[in-house]
PDB file of N, CA and C in Angstrom:
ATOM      1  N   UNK A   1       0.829  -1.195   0.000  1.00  0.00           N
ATOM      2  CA  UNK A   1       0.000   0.000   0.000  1.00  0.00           C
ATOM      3  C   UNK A   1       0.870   1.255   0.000  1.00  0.00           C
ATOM      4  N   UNK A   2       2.088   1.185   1.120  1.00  0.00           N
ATOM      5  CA  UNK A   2       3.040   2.896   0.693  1.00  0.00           C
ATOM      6  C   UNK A   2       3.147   2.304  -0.596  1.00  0.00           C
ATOM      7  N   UNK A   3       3.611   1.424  -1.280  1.00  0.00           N
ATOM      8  CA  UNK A   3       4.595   2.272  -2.508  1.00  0.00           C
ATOM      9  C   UNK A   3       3.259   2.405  -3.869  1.00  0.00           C
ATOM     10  N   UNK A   4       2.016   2.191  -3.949  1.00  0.00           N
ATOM     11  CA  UNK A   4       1.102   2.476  -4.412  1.00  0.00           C
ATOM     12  C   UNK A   4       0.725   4.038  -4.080  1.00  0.00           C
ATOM     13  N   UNK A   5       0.796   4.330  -2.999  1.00  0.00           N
ATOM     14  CA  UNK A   5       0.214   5.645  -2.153  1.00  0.00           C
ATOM     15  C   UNK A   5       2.092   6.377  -2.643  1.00  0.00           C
ATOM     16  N   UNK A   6       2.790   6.227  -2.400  1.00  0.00           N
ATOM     17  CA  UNK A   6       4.202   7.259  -3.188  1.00  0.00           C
ATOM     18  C   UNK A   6       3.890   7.203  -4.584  1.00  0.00           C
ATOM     19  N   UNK A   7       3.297   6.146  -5.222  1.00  0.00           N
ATOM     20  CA  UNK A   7       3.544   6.051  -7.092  1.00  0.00           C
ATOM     21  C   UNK A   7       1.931   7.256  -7.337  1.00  0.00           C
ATOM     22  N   UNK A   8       0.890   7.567  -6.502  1.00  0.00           N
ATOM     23  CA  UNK A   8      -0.188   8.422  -6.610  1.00  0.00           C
ATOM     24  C   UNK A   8       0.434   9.448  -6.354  1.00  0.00           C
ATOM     25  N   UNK A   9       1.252  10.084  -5.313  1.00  0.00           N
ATOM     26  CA  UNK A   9       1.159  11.058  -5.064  1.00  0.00           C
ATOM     27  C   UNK A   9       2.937  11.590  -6.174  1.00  0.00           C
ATOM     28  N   UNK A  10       3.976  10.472  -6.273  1.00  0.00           N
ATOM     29  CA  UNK A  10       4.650  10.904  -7.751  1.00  0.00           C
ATOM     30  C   UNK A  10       3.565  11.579  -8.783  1.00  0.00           C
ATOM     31  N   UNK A  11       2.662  10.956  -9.112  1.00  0.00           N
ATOM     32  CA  UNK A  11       1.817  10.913 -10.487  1.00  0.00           C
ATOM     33  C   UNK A  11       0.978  11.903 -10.429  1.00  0.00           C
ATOM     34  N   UNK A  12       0.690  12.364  -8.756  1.00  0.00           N
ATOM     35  CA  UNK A  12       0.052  14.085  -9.299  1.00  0.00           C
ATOM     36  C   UNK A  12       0.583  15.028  -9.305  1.00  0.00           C
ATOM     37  N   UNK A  13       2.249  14.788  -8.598  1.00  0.00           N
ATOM     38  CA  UNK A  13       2.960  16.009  -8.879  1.00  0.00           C
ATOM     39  C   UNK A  13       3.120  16.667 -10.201  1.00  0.00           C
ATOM     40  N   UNK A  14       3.267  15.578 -11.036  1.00  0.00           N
ATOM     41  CA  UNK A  14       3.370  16.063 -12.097  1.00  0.00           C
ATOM     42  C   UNK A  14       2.712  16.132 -13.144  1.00  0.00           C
ATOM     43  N   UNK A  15       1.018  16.119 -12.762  1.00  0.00           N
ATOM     44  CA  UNK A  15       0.082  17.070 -13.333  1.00  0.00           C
ATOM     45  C   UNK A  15       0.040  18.480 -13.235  1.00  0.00           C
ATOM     46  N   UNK A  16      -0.486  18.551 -14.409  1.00  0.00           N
ATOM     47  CA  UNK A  16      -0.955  20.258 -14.630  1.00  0.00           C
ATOM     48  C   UNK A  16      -2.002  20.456 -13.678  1.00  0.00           C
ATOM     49  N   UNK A  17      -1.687  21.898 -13.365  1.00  0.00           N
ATOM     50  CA  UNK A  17      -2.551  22.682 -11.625  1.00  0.00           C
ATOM     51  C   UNK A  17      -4.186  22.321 -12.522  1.00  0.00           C
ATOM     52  N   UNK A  18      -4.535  22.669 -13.629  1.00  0.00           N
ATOM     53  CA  UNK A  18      -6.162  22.549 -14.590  1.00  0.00           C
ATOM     54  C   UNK A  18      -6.311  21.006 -14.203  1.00  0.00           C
ATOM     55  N   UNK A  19      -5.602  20.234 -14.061  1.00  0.00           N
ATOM     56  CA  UNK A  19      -6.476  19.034 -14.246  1.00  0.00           C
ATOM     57  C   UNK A  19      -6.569  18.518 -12.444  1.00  0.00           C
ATOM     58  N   UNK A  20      -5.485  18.903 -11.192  1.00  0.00           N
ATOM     59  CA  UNK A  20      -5.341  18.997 -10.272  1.00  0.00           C
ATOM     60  C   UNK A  20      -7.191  19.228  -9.925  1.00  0.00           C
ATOM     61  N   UNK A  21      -7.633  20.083 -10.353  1.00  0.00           N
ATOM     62  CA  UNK A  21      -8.808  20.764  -9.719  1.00  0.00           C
ATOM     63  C   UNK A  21     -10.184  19.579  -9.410  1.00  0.00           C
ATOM     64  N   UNK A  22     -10.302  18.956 -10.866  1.00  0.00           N
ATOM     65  CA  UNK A  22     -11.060  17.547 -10.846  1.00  0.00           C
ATOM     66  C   UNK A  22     -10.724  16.584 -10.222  1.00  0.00           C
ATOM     67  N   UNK A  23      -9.526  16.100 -10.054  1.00  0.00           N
ATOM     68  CA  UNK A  23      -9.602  15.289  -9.161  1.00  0.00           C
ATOM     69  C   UNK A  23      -9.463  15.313  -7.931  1.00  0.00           C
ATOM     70  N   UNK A  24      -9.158  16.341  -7.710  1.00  0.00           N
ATOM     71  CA  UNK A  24      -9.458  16.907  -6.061  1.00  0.00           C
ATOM     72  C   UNK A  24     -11.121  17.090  -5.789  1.00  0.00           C
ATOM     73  N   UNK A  25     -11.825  17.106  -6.914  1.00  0.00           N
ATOM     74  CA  UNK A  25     -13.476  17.155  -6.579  1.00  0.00           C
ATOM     75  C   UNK A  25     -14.174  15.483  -6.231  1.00  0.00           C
ATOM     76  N   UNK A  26     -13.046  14.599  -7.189  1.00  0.00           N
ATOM     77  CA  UNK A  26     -13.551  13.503  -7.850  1.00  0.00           C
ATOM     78  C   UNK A  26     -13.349  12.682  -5.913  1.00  0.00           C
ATOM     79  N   UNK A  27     -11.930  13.124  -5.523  1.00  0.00           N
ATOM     80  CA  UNK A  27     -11.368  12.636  -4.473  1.00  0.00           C
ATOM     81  C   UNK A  27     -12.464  12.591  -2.977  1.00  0.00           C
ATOM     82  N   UNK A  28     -12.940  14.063  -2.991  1.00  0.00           N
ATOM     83  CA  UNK A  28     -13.457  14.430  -2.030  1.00  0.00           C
ATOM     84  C   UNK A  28     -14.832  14.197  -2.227  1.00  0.00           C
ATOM     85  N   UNK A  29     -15.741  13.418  -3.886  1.00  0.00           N
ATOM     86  CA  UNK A  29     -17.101  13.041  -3.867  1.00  0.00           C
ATOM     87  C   UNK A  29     -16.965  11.634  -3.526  1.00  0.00           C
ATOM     88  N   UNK A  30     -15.619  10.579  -3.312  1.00  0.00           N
ATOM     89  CA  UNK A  30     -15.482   9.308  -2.477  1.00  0.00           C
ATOM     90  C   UNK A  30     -15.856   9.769  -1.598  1.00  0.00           C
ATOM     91  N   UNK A  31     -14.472  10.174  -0.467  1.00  0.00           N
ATOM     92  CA  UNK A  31     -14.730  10.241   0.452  1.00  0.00           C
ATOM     93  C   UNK A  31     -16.261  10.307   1.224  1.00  0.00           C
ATOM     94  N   UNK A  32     -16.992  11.939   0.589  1.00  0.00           N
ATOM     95  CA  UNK A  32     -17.974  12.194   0.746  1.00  0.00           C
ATOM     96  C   UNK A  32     -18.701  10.718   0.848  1.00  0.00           C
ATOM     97  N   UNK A  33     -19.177  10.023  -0.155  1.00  0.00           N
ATOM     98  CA  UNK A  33     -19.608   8.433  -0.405  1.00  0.00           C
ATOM     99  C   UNK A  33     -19.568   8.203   1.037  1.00  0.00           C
ATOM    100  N   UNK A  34     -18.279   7.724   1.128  1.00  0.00           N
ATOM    101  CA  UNK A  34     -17.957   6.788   2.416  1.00  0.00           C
ATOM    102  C   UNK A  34     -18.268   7.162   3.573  1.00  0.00           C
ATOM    103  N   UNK A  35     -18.123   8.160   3.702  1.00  0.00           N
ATOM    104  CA  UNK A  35     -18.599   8.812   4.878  1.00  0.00           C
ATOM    105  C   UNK A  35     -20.228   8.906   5.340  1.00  0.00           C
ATOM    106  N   UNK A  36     -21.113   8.992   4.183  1.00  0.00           N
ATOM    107  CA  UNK A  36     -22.394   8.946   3.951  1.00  0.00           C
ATOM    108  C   UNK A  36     -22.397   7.057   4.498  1.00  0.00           C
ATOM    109  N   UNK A  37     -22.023   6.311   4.335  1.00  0.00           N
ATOM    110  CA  UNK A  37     -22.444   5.143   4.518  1.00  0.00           C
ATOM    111  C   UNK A  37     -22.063   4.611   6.105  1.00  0.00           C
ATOM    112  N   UNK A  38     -20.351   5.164   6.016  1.00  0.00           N
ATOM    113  CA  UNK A  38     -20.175   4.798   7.572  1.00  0.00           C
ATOM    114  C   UNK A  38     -20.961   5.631   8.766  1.00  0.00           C
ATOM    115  N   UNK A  39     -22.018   7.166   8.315  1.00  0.00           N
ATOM    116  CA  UNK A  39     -22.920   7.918   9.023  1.00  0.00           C
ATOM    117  C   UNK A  39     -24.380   6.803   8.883  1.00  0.00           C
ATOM    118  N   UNK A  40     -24.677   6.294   8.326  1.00  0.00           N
ATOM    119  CA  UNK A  40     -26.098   5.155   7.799  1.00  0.00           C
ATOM    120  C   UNK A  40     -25.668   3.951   8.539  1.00  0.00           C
ATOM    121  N   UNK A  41     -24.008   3.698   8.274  1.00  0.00           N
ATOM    122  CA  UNK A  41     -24.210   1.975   9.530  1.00  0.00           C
ATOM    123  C   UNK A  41     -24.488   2.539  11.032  1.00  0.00           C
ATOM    124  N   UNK A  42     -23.796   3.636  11.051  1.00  0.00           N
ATOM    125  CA  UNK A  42     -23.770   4.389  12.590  1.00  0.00           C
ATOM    126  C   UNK A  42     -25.473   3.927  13.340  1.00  0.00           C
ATOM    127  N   UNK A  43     -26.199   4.458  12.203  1.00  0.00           N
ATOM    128  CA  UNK A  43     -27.345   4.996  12.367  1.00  0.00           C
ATOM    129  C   UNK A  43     -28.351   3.971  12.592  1.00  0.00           C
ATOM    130  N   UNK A  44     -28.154   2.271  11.646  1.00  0.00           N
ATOM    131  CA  UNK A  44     -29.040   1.556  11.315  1.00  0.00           C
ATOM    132  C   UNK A  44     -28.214   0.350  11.879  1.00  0.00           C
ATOM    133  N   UNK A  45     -27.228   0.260  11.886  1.00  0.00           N
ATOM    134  CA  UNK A  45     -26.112  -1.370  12.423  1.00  0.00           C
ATOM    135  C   UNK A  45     -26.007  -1.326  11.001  1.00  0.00           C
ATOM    136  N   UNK A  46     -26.533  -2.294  10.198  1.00  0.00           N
ATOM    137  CA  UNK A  46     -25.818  -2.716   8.809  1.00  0.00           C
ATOM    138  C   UNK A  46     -26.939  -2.466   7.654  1.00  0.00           C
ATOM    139  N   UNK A  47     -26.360  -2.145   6.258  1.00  0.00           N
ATOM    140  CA  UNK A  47     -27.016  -1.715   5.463  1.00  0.00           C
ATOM    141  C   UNK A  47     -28.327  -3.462   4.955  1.00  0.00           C
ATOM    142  N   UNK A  48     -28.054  -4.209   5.595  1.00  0.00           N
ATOM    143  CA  UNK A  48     -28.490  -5.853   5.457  1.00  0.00           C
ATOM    144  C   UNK A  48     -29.801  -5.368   6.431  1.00  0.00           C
ATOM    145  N   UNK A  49     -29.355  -4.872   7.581  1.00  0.00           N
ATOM    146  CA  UNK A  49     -30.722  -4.972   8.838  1.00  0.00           C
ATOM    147  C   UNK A  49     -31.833  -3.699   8.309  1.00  0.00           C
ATOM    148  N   UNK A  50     -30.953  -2.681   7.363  1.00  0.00           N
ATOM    149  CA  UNK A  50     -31.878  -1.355   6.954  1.00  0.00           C
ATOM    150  C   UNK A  50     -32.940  -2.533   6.099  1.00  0.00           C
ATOM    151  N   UNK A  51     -32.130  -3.199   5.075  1.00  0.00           N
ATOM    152  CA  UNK A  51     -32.884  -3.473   3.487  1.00  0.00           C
ATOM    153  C   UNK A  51     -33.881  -4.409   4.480  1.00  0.00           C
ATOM    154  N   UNK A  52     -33.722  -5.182   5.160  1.00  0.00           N
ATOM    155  CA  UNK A  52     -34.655  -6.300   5.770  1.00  0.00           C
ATOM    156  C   UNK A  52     -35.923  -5.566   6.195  1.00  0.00           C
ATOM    157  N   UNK A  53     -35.766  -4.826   6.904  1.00  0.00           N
ATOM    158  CA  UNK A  53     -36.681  -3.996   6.959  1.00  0.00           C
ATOM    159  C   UNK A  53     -37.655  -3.291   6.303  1.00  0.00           C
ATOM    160  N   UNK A  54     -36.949  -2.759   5.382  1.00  0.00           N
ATOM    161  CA  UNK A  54     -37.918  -1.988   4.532  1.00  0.00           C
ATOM    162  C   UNK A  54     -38.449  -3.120   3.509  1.00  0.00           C
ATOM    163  N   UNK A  55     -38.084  -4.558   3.558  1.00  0.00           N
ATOM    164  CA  UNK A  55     -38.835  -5.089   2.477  1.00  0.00           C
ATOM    165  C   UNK A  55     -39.262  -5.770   3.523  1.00  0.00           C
ATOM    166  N   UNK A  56     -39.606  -5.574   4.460  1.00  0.00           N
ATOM    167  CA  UNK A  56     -40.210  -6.679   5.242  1.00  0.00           C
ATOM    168  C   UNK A  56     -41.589  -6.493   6.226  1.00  0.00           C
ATOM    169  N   UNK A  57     -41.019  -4.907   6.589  1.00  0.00           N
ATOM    170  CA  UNK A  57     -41.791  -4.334   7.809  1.00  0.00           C
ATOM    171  C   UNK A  57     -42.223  -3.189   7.462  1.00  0.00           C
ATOM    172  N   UNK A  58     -43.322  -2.480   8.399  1.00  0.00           N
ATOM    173  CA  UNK A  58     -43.311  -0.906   8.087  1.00  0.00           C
ATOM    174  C   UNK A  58     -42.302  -0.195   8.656  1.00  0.00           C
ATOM    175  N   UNK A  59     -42.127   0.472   7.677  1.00  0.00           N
ATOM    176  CA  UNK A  59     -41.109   1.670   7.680  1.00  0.00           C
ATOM    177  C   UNK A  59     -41.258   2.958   7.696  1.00  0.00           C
ATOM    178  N   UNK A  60     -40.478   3.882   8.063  1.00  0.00           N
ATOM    179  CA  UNK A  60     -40.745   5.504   7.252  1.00  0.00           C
ATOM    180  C   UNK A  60     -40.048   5.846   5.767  1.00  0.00           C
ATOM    181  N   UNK A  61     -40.196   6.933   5.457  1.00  0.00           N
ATOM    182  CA  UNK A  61     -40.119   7.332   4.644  1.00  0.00           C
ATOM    183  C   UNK A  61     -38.305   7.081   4.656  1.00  0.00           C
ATOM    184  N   UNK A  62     -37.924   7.764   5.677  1.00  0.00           N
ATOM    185  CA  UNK A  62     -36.576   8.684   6.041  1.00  0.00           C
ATOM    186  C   UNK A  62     -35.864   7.386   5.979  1.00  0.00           C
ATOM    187  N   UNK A  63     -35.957   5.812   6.300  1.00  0.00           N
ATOM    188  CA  UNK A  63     -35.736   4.551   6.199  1.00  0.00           C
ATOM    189  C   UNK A  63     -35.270   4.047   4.760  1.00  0.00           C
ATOM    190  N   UNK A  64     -36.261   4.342   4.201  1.00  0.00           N
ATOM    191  CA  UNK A  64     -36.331   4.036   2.780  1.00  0.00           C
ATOM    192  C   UNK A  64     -35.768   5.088   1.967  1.00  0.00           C
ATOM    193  N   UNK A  65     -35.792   5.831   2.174  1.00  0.00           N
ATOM    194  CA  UNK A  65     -34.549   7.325   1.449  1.00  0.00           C
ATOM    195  C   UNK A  65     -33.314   6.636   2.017  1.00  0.00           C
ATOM    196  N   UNK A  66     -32.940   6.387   3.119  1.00  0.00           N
ATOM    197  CA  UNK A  66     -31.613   6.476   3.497  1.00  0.00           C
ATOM    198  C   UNK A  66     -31.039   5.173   3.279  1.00  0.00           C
ATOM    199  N   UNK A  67     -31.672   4.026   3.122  1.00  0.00           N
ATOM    200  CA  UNK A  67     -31.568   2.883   1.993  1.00  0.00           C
ATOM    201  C   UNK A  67     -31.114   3.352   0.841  1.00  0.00           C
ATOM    202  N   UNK A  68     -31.791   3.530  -0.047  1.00  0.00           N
ATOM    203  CA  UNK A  68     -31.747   4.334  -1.317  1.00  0.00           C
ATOM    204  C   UNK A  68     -30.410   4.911  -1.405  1.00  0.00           C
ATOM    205  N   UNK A  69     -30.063   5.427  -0.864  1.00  0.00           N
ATOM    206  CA  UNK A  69     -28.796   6.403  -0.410  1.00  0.00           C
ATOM    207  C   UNK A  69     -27.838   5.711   0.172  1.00  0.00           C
ATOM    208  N   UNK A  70     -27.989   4.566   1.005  1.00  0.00           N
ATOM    209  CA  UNK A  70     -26.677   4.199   1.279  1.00  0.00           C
ATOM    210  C   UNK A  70     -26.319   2.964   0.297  1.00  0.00           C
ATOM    211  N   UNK A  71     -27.078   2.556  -0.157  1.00  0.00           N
ATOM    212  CA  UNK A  71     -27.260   1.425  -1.463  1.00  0.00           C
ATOM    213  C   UNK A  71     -26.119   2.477  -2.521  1.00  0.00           C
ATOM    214  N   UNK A  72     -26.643   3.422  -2.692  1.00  0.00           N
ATOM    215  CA  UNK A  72     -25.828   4.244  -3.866  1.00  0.00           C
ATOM    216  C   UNK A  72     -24.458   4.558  -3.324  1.00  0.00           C
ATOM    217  N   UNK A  73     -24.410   5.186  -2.714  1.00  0.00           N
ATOM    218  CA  UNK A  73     -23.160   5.018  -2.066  1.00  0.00           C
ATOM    219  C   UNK A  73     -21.827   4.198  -1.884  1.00  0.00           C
ATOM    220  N   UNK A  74     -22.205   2.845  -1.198  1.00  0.00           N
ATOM    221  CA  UNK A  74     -21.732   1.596  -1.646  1.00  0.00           C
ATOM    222  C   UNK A  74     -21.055   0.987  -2.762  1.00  0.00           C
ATOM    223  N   UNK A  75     -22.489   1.301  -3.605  1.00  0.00           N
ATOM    224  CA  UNK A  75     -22.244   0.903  -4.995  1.00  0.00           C
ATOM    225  C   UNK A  75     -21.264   2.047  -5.882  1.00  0.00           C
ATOM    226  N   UNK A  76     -21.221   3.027  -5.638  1.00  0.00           N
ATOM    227  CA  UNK A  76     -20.202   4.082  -6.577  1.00  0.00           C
ATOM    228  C   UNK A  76     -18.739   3.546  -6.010  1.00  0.00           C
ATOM    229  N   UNK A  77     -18.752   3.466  -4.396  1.00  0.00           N
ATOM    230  CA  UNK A  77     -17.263   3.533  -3.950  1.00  0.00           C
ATOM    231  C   UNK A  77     -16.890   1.723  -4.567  1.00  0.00           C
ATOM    232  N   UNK A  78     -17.646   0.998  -4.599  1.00  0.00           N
ATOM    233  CA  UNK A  78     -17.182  -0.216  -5.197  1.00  0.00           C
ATOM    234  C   UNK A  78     -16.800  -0.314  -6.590  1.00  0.00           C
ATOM    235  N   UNK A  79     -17.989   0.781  -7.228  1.00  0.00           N
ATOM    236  CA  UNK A  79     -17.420   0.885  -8.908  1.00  0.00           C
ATOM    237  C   UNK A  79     -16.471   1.454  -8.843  1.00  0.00           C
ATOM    238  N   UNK A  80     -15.580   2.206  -8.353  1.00  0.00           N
ATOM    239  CA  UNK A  80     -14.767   2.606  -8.260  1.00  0.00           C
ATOM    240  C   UNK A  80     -13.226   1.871  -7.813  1.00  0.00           C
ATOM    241  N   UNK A  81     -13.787   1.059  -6.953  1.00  0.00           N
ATOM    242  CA  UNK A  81     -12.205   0.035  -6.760  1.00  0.00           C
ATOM    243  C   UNK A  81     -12.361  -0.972  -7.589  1.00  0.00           C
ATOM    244  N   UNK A  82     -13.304  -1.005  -8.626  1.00  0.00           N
ATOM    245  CA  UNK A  82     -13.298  -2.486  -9.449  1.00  0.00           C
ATOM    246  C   UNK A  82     -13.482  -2.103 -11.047  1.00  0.00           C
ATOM    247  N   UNK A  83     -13.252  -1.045 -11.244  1.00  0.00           N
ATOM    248  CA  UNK A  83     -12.962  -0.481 -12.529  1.00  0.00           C
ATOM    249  C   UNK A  83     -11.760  -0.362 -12.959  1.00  0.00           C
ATOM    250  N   UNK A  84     -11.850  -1.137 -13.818  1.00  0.00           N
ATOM    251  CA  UNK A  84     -10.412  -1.230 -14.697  1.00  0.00           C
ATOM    252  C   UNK A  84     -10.466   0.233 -15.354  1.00  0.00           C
ATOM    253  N   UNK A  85      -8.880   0.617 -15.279  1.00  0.00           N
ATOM    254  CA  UNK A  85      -8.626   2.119 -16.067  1.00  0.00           C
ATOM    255  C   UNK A  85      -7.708   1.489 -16.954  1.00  0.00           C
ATOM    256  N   UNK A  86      -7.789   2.071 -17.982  1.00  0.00           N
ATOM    257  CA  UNK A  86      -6.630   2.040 -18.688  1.00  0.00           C
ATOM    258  C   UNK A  86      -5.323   2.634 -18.822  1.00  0.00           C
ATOM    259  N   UNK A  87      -4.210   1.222 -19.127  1.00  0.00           N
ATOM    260  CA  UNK A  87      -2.899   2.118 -18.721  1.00  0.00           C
ATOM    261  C   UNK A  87      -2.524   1.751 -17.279  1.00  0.00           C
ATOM    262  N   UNK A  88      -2.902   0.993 -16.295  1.00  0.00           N
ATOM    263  CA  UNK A  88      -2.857   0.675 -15.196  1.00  0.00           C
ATOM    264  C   UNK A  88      -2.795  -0.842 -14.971  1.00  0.00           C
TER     265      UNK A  88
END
């Protein structure tokens, strides 16, 4: 993991400051992600005990939004470690 984490941070030094800007957005809409999900396990125990629920039992609204939402979540930060880039 360091010499992956030194070969990222080689590889943005020597980007141009214009393209610096996106992925500093791209960086901080993960994070954002993750953080949204580890605030939803906080909230519910596991995204397994939310979904059981809402297909199982009555629910609220705010239940089923925040399903919705941590489902998406999940799923971006996973497309994201399992996407092949090219050149890599």
């Amino acid at each position: 993991m360091a010499k992956l984490k030194a070969r990222v941070i080689e590889e943005i030094e020597l980007l141009p400051e214009d393209v610096l800007e996106p992925v500093l957005g791209f960086v901080e809409y993960l994070k954002a992600q993750r953080s949204k999900a580890q605030d939803l396990n906080s909230k519910y125990g596991s995204i397994e005990e939310l979904r059981n629920k809402v297909m199982k039992d009555d629910h609220s609204w705010e239940e089923e939004r925040d399903l919705f939402e941590w489902e998406a979540a999940v799923t971006e930060v996973e497309r994201m470690r399992t996407t092949e880039r090219p050149g890599l």
